[in-house]
Protein backbone atom coordinates (compact mmCIF):
# COMPACT_ATOMS: atom_id res chain seq x y z
CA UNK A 1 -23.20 -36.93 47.87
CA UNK A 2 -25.24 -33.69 47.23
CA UNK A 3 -26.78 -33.26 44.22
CA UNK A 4 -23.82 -30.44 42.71
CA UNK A 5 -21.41 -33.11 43.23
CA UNK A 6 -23.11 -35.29 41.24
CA UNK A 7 -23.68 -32.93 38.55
CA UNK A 8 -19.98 -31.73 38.97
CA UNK A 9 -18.62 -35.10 38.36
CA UNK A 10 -21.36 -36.00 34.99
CA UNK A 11 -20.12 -33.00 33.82
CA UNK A 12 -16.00 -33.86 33.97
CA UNK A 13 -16.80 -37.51 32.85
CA UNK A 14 -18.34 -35.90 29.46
CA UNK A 15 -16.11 -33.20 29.18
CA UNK A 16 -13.41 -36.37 29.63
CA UNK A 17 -15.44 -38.63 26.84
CA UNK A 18 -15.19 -35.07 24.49
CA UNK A 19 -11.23 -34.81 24.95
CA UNK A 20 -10.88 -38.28 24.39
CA UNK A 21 -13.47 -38.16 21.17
CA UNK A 22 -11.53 -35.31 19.42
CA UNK A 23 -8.03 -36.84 20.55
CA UNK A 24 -9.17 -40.27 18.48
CA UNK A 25 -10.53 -38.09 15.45
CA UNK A 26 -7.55 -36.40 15.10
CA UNK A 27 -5.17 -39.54 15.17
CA UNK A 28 -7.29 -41.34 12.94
CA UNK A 29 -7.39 -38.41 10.71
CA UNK A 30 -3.15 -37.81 11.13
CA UNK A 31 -3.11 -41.63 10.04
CA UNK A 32 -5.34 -40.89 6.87
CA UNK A 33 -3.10 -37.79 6.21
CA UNK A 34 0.26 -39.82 6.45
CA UNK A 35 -1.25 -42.55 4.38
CA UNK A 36 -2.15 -40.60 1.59
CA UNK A 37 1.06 -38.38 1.24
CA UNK A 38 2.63 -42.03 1.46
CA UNK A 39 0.46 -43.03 -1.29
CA UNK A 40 1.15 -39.65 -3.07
CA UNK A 41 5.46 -40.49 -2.34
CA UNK A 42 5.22 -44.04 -3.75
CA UNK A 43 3.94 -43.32 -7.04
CA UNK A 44 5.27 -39.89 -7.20
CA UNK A 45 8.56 -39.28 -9.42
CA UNK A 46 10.02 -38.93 -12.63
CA UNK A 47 12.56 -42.43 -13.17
CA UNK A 48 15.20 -39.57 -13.93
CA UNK A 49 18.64 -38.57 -12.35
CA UNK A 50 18.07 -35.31 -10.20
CA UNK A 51 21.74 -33.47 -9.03
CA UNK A 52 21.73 -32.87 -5.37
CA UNK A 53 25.37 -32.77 -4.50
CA UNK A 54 27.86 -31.05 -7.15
CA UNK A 55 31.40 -30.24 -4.63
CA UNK A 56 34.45 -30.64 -4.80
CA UNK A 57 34.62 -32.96 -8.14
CA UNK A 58 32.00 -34.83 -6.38
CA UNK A 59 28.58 -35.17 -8.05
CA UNK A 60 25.67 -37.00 -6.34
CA UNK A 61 21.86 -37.61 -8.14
CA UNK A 62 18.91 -39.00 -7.04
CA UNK A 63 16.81 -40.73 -8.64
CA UNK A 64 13.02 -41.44 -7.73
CA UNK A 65 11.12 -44.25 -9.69
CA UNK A 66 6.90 -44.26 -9.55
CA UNK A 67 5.88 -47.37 -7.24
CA UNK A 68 9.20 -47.05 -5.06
CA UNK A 69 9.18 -45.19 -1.60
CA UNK A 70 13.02 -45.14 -1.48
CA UNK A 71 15.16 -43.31 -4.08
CA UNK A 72 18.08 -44.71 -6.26
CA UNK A 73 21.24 -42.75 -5.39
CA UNK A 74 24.31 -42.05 -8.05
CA UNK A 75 27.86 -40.69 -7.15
CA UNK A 76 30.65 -39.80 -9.52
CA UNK A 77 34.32 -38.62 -9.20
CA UNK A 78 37.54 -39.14 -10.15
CA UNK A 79 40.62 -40.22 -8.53
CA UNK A 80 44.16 -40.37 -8.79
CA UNK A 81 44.56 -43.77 -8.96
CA UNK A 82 45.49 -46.89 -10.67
CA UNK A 83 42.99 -49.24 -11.94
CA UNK A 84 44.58 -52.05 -10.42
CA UNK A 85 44.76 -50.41 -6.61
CA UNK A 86 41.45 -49.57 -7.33
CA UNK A 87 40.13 -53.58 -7.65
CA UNK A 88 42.23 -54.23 -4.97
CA UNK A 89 40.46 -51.98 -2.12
CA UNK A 90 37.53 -53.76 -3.44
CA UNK A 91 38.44 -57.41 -2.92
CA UNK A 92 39.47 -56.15 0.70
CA UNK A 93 37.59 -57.84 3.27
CA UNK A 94 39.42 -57.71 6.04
CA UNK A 95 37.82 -56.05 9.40
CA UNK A 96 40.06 -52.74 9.24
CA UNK A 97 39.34 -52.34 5.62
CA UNK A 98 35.40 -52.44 6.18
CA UNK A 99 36.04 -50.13 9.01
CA UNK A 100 37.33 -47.55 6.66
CA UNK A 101 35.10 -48.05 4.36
CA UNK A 102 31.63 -48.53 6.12
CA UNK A 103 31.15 -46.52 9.81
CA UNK A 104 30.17 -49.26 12.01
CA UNK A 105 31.54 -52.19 11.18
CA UNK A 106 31.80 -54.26 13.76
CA UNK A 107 32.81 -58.15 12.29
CA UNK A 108 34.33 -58.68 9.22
CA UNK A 109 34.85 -62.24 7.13
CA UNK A 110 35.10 -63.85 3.76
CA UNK A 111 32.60 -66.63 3.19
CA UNK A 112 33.49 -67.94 0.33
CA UNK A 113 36.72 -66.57 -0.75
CA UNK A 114 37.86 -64.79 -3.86
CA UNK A 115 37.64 -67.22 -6.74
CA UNK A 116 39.92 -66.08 -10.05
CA UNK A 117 37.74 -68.21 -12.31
CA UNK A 118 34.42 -66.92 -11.73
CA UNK A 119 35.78 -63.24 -9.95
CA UNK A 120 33.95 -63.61 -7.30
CA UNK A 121 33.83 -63.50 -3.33
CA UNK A 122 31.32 -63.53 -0.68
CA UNK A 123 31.24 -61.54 2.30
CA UNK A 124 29.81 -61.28 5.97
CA UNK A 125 29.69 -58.38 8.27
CA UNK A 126 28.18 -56.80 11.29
CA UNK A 127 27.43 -52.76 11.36
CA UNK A 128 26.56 -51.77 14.29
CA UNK A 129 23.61 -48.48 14.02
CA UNK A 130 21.73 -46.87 17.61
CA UNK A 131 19.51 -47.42 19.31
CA UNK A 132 16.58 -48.72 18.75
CA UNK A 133 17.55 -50.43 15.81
CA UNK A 134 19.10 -53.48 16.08
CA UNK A 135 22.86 -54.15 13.72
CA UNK A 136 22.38 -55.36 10.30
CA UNK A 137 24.01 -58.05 8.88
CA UNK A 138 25.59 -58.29 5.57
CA UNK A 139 25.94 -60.98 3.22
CA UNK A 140 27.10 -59.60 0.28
CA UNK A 141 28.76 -61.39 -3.46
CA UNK A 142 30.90 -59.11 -5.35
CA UNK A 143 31.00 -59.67 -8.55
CA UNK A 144 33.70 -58.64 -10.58
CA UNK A 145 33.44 -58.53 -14.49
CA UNK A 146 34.91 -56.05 -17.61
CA UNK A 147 34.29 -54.55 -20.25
CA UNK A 148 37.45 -54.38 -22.77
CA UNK A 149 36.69 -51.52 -25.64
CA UNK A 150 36.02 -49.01 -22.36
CA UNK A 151 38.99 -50.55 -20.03
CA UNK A 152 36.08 -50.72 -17.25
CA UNK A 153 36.05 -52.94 -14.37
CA UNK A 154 32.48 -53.58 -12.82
CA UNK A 155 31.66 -54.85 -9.48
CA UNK A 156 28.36 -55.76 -8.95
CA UNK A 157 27.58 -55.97 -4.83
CA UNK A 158 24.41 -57.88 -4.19
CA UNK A 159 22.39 -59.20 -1.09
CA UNK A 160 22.39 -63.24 -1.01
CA UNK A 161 20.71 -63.43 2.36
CA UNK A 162 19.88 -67.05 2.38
CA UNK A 163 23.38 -68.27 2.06
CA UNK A 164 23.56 -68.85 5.93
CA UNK A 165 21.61 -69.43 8.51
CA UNK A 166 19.91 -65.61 10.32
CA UNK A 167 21.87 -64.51 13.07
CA UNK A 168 19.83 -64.31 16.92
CA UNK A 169 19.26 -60.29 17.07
CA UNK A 170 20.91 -58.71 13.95
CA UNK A 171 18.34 -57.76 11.47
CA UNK A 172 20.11 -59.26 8.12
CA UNK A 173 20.04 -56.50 4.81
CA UNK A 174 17.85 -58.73 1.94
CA UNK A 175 17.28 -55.99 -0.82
CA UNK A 176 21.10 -54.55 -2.11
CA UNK A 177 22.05 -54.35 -5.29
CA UNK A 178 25.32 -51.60 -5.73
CA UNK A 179 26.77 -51.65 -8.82
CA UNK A 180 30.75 -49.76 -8.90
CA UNK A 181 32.40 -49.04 -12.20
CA UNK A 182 36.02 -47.88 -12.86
CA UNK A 183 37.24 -46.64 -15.64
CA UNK A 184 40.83 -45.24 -16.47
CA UNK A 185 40.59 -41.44 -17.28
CA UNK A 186 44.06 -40.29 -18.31
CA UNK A 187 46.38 -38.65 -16.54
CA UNK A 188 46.74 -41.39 -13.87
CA UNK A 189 43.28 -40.94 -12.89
CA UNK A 190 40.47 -43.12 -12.60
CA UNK A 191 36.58 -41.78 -12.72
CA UNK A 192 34.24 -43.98 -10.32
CA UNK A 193 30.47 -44.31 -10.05
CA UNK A 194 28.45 -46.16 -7.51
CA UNK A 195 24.99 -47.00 -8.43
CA UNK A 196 23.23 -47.47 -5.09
CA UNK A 197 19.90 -49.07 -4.84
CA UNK A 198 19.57 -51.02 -1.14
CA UNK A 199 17.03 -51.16 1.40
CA UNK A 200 18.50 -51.18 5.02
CA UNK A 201 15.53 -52.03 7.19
CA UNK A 202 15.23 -47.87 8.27
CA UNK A 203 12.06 -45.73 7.36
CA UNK A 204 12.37 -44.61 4.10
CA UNK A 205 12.81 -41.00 4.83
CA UNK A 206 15.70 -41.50 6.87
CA UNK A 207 17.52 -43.13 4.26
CA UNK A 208 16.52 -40.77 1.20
CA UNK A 209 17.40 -38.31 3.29
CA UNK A 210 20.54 -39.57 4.40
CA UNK A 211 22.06 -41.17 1.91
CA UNK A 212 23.27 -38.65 -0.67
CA UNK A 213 25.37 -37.20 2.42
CA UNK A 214 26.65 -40.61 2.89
CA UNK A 215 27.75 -41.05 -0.64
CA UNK A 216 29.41 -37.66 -0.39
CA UNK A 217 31.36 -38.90 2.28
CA UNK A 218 32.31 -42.05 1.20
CA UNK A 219 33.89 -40.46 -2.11
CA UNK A 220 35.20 -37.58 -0.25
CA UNK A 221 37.74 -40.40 1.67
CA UNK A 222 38.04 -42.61 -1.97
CA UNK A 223 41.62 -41.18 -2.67
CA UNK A 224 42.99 -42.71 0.43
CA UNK A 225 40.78 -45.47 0.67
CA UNK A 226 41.83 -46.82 -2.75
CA UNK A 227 45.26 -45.63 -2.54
CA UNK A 228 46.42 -47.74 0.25
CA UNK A 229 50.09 -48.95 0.60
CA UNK A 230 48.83 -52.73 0.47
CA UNK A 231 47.33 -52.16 -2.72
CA UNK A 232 50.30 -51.23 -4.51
CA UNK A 233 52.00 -54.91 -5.56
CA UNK A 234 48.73 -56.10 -5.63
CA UNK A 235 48.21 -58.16 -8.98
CA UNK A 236 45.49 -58.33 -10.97
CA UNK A 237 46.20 -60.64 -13.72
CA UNK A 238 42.46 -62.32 -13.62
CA UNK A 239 41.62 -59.22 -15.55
CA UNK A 240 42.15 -58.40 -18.79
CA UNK A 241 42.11 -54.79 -18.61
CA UNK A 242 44.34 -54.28 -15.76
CA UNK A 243 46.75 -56.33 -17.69
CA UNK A 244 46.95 -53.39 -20.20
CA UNK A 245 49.39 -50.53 -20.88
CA UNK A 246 46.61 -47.46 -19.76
């Protein structure tokens, strides 16, 4: 080997040690930059309702809460609608109801079914999401409860995760807490809101940024959703208000 070889090939190895040098710097310094906007997200915000999405009758806020990476989400509207058809659609568990309701879903079934003493019932299902995250698993009480000097029904949709066994490959939700209210508004209409507070397993800036759209969508499809033909000799006599002349 003749002696420009040699220096050839010193050369290209330290030119190779440089490349890989700055390449490290800069990821570790890309990591220090991520971590501190992170830092900068988390305890970032105001605890106050933000409007993002004002269409069509629809109105969605935001909310972002200092020491939370993921935002609290708000969506209004009203529907023509009874009160009645609207507690209905929400005891519904049944696999083509949470495919309406929840793109997706791929299993559907009632755990513990609905209870008219304590207004209850506990749900499991499957969504299915792409690639390369695995489907989430639901297991879900709703609540019902009322209030009777507003005519408001409440259902109150939280994550009991423990109540069975994990499922082999399905990443189950743990952190869900949704909270719907209905409340007549004259003229055969009835104004909803869904609080939604739920962490889904996905990077957080997926689902802030996702989510309003999603609650747009959902309430965009709420007058057929809760105005089903099924729903209609539902009864409802476990509630007080529903019981009432509106």
């Amino acid at each position: 080997m003749t002696t420009e070889n040699t220096i050839a090939k010193t050369k290209t190895k330290t030119r190779g040690r440089v490349v890989l040098r700055v390449m490290g710097i800069a990821l570790i310094s890309l990591i220090a930059c991520l971590a501190v906007l992170h830092t900068i997200w988390k305890y970032s915000g105001s605890g106050r309702w933000q409007l993002a999405i004002d269409q069509n009758g629809i109105q969605i806020y935001t909310m972002k809460s200092p020491g939370r990476s993921l935002e609290t989400f708000r969506a209004v509207t009203k529907v023509k609608t009874t009160l009645v058809s609207a507690v209905a659609a929400m005891k519904d568990s049944d696999i083509a109801s949470c495919r309406d309701w929840i793109p997706g879903c791929a299993t559907s079934l009632a755990i513990e079914p609905w209870d008219t003493q304590r207004l209850y019932g506990i749900y499991i299902f499957r969504v299915d999401v792409p690639a390369p995250f695995s489907p989430r698993e639901f297991l879900l009480k709703a609540q019902f409860s009322e209030d009777v000097r507003t005519n408001s029904v409440f259902v109150d949709v939280t994550a009991v995760p423990d109540r069975l066994p994990r499922t082999a490959g399905r990443m189950r939700v743990e952190d869900m807490h949704n909270r719907w209210r209905f409340t007549p508004a004259g003229d055969d209409e009835v104004e909803v809101e869904l609080i939604e507070n739920m962490d889904l397993g996905f990077p957080y800036f997926m689902l802030n940024h996702e989510a309003p759209k999603g609650a747009y969508q959902l309430f965009s499809r709420l007058p057929i959703l809760l105005n089903k033909d099924k729903y209609r000799n539902e009864k409802c006599d476990f509630l007080t208000v529903t019981s009432r002349r509106m």
